[in-house]
C-alpha atoms as a PDB file:
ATOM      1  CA  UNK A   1      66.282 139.185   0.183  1.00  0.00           C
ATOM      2  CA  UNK A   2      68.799 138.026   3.230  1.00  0.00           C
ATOM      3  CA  UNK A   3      66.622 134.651   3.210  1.00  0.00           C
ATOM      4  CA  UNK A   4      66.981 133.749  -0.017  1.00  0.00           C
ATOM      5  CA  UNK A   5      70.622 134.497   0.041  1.00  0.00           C
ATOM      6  CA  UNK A   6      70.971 132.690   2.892  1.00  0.00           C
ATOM      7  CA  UNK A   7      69.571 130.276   1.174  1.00  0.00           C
ATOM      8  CA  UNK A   8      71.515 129.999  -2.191  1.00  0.00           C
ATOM      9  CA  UNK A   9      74.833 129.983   0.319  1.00  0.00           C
ATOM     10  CA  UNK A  10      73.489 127.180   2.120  1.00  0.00           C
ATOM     11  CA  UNK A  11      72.570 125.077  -1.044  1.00  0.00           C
ATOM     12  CA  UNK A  12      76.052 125.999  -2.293  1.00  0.00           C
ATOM     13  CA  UNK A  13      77.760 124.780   0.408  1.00  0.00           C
ATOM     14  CA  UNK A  14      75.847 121.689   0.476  1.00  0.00           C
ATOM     15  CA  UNK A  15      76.800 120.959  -3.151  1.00  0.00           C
ATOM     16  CA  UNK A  16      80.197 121.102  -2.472  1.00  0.00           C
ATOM     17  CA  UNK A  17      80.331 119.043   0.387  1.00  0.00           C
ATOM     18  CA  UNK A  18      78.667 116.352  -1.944  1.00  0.00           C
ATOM     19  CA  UNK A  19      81.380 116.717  -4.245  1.00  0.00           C
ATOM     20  CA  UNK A  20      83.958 116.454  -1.898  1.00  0.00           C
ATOM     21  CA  UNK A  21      83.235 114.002   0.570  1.00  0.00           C
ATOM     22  CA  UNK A  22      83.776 110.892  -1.502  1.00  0.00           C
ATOM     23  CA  UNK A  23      87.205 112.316  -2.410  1.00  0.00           C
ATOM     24  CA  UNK A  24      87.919 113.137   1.607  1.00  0.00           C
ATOM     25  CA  UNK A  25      86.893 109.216   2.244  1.00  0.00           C
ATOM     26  CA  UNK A  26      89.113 107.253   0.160  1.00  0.00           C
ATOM     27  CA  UNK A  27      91.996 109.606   0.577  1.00  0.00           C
ATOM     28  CA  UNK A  28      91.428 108.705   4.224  1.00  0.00           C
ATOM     29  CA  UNK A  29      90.601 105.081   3.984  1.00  0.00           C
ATOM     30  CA  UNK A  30      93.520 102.122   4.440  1.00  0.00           C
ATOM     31  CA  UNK A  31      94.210  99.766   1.504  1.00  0.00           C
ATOM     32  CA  UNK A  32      92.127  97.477   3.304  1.00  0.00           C
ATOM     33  CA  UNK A  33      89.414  99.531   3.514  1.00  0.00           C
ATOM     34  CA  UNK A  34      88.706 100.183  -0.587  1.00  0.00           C
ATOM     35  CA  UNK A  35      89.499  96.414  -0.614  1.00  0.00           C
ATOM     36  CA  UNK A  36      86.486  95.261   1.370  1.00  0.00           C
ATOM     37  CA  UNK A  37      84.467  97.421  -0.197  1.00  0.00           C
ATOM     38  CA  UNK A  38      80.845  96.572  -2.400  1.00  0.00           C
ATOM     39  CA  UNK A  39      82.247  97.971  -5.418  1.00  0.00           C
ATOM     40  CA  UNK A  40      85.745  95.907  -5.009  1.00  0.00           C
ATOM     41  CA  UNK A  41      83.733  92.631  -4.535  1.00  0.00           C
ATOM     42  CA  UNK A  42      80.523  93.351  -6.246  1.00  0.00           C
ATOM     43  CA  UNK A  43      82.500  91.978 -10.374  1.00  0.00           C
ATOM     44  CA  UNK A  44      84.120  88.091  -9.733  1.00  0.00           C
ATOM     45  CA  UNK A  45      85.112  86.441 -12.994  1.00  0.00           C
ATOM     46  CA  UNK A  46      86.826  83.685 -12.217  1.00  0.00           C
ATOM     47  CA  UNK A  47      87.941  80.076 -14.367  1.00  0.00           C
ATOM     48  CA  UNK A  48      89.824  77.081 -13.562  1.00  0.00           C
ATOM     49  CA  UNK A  49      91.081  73.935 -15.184  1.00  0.00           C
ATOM     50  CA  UNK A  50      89.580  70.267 -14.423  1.00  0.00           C
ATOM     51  CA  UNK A  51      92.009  67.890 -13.828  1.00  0.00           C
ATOM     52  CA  UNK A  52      90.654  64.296 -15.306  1.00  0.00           C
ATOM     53  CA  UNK A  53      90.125  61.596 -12.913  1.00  0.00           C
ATOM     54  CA  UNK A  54      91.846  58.491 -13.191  1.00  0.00           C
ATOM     55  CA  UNK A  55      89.070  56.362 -15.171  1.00  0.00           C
ATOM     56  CA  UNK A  56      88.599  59.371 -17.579  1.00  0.00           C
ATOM     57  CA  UNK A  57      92.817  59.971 -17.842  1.00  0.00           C
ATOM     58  CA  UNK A  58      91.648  61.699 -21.435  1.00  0.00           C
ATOM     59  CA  UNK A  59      89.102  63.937 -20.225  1.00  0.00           C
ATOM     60  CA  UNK A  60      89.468  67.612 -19.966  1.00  0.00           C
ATOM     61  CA  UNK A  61      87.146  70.928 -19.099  1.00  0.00           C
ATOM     62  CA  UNK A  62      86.889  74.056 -17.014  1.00  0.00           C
ATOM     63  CA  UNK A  63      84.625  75.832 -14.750  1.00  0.00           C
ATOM     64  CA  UNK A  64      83.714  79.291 -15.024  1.00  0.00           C
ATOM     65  CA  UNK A  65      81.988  81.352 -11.927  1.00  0.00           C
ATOM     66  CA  UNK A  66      80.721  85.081 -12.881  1.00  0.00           C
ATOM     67  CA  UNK A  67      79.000  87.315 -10.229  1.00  0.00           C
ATOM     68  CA  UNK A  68      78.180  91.045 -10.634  1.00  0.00           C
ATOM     69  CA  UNK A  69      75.604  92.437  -8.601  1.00  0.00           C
ATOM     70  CA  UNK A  70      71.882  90.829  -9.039  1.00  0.00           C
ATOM     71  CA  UNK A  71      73.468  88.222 -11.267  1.00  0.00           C
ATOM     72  CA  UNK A  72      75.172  84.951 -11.110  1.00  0.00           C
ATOM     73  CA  UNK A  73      76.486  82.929 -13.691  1.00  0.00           C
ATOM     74  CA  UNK A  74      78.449  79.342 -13.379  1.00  0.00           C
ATOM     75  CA  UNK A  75      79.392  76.893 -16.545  1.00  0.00           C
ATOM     76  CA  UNK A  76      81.124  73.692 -16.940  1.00  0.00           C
ATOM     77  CA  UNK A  77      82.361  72.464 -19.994  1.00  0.00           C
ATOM     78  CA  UNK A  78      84.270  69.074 -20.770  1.00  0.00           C
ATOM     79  CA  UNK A  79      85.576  67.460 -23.801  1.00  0.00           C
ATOM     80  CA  UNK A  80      86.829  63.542 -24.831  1.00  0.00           C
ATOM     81  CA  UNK A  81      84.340  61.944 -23.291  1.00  0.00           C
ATOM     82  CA  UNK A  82      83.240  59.771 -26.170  1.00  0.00           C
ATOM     83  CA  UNK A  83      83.012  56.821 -24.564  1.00  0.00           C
ATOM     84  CA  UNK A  84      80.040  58.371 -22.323  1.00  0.00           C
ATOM     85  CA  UNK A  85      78.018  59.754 -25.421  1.00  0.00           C
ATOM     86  CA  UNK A  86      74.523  59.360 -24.745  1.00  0.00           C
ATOM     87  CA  UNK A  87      74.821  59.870 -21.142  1.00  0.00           C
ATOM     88  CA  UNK A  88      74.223  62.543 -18.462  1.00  0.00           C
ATOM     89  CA  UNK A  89      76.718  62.767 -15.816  1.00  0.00           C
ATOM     90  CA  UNK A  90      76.341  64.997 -12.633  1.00  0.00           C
ATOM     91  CA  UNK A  91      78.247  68.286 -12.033  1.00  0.00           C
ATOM     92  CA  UNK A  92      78.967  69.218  -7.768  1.00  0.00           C
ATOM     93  CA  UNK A  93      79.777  71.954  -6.285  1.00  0.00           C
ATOM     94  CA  UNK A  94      81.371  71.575  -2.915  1.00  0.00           C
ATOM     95  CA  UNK A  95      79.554  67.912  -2.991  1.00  0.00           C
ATOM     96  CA  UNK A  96      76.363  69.348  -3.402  1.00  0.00           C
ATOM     97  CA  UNK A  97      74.645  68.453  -7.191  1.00  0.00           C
ATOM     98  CA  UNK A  98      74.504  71.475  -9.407  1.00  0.00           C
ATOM     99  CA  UNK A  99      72.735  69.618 -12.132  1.00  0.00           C
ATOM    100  CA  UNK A 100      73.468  67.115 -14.894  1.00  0.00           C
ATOM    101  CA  UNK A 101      74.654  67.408 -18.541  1.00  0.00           C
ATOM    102  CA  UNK A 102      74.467  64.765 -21.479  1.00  0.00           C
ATOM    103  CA  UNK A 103      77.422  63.902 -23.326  1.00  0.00           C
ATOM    104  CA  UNK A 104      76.679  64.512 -26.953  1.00  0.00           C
ATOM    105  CA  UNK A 105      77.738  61.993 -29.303  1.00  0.00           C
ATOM    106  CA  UNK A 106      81.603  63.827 -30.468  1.00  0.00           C
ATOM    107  CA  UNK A 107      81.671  63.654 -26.422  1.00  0.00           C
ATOM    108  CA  UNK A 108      81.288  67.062 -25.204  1.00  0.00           C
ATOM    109  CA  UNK A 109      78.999  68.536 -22.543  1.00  0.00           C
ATOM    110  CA  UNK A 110      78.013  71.475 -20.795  1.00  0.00           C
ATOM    111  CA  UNK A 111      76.089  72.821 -18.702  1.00  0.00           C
ATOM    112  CA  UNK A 112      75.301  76.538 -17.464  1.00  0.00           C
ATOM    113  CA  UNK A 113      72.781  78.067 -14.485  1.00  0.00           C
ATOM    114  CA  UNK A 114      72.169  81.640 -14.299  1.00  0.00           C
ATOM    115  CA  UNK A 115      70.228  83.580 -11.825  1.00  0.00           C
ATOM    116  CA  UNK A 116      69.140  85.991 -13.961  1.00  0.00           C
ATOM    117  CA  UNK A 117      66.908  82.940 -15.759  1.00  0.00           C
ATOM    118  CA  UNK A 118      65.835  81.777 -12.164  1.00  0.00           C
ATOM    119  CA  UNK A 119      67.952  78.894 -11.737  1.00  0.00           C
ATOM    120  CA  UNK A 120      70.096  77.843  -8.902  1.00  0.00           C
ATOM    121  CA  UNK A 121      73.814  79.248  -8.825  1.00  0.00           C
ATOM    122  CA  UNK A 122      76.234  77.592  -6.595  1.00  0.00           C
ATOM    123  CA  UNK A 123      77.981  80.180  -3.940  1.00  0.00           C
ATOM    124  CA  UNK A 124      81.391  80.188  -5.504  1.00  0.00           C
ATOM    125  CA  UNK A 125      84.754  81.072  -3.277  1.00  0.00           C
ATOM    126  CA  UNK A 126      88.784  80.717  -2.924  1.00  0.00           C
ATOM    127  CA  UNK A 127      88.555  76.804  -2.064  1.00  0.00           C
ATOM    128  CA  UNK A 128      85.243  76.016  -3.814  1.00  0.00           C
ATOM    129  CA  UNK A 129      85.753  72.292  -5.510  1.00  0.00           C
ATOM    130  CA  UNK A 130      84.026  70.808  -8.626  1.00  0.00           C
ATOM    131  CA  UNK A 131      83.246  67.706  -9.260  1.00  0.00           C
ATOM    132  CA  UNK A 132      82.183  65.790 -12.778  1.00  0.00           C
ATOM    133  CA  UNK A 133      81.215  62.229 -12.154  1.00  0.00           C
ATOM    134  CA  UNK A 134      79.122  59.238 -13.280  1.00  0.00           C
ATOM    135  CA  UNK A 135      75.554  58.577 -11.717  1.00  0.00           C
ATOM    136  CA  UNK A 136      77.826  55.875 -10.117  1.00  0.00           C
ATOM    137  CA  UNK A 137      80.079  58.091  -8.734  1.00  0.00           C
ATOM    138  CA  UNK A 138      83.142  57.714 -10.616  1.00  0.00           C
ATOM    139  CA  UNK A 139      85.324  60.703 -11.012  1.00  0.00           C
ATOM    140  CA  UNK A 140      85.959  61.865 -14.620  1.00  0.00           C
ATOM    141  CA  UNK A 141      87.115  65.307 -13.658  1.00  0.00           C
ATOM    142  CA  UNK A 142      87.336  67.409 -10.646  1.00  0.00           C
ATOM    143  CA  UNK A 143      89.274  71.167  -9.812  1.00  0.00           C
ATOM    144  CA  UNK A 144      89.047  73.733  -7.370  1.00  0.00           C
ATOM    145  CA  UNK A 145      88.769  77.237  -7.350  1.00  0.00           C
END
């Protein structure tokens, strides 16, 4: 009988520390701390603007980057680019080729990768650049996150 209530105090005790513990560490931890941590980087959502390059002075689009843990998402999406209809142009990330979208014929295209399908999503962070050109490698849009 003094086992098993020895016992039943022990798990008891153990319970509560379980309970507690996480409170104790973050009431302990610097700003800093609960900044760096998984949880505080582990959800990105983040979107810019593209600026149109000078041959494209009409152009305009964004970028989107997504990341939650074990999944990545990144789109690009840019409009009045009629006069490119027909064509595929090239999106970069950071000067490295993401892929390539075709301009549909009201001159819009996009373009999407997620990792979650398999495909390849750009590393995304503060300072990133993107890049929409020709296959010649005229600039008809650019921005940078």
């Amino acid at each position: 009988m003094n086992r098993a209530m020895n016992l039943k105090v022990a798990a008891a005790a153990v319970g509560a520390a379980v309970l507690v513990m996480p409170a104790a560490a973050l009431a302990g931890s610097s700003p800093n701390a609960i900044r760096g941590s998984t949880t505080a980087r582990a959800n990105v959502n983040q979107q810019i603007q593209l600026t149109a390059g000078s041959a494209y002075s009409r152009a305009s689009g964004s970028a989107q980057y997504q990341a939650q843990p074990g999944q990545r998402e990144f789109q690009v999406e840019m409009q009045r680019l009629a006069s490119l209809h027909g064509t595929s142009v090239l999106v970069r990330v950071n000067g490295a080729t993401v892929g390539s979208m075709k301009v549909s014929a009201v001159g819009i295209a996009q373009i999407t990768r997620n990792s979650e399908l398999g495909q390849r999503v750009p590393a995304i962070a503060h300072g990133s650049t993107v890049t929409v050109q020709t296959k010649a490698g005229v600039v008809i849009a650019s921005g940078t996150f």
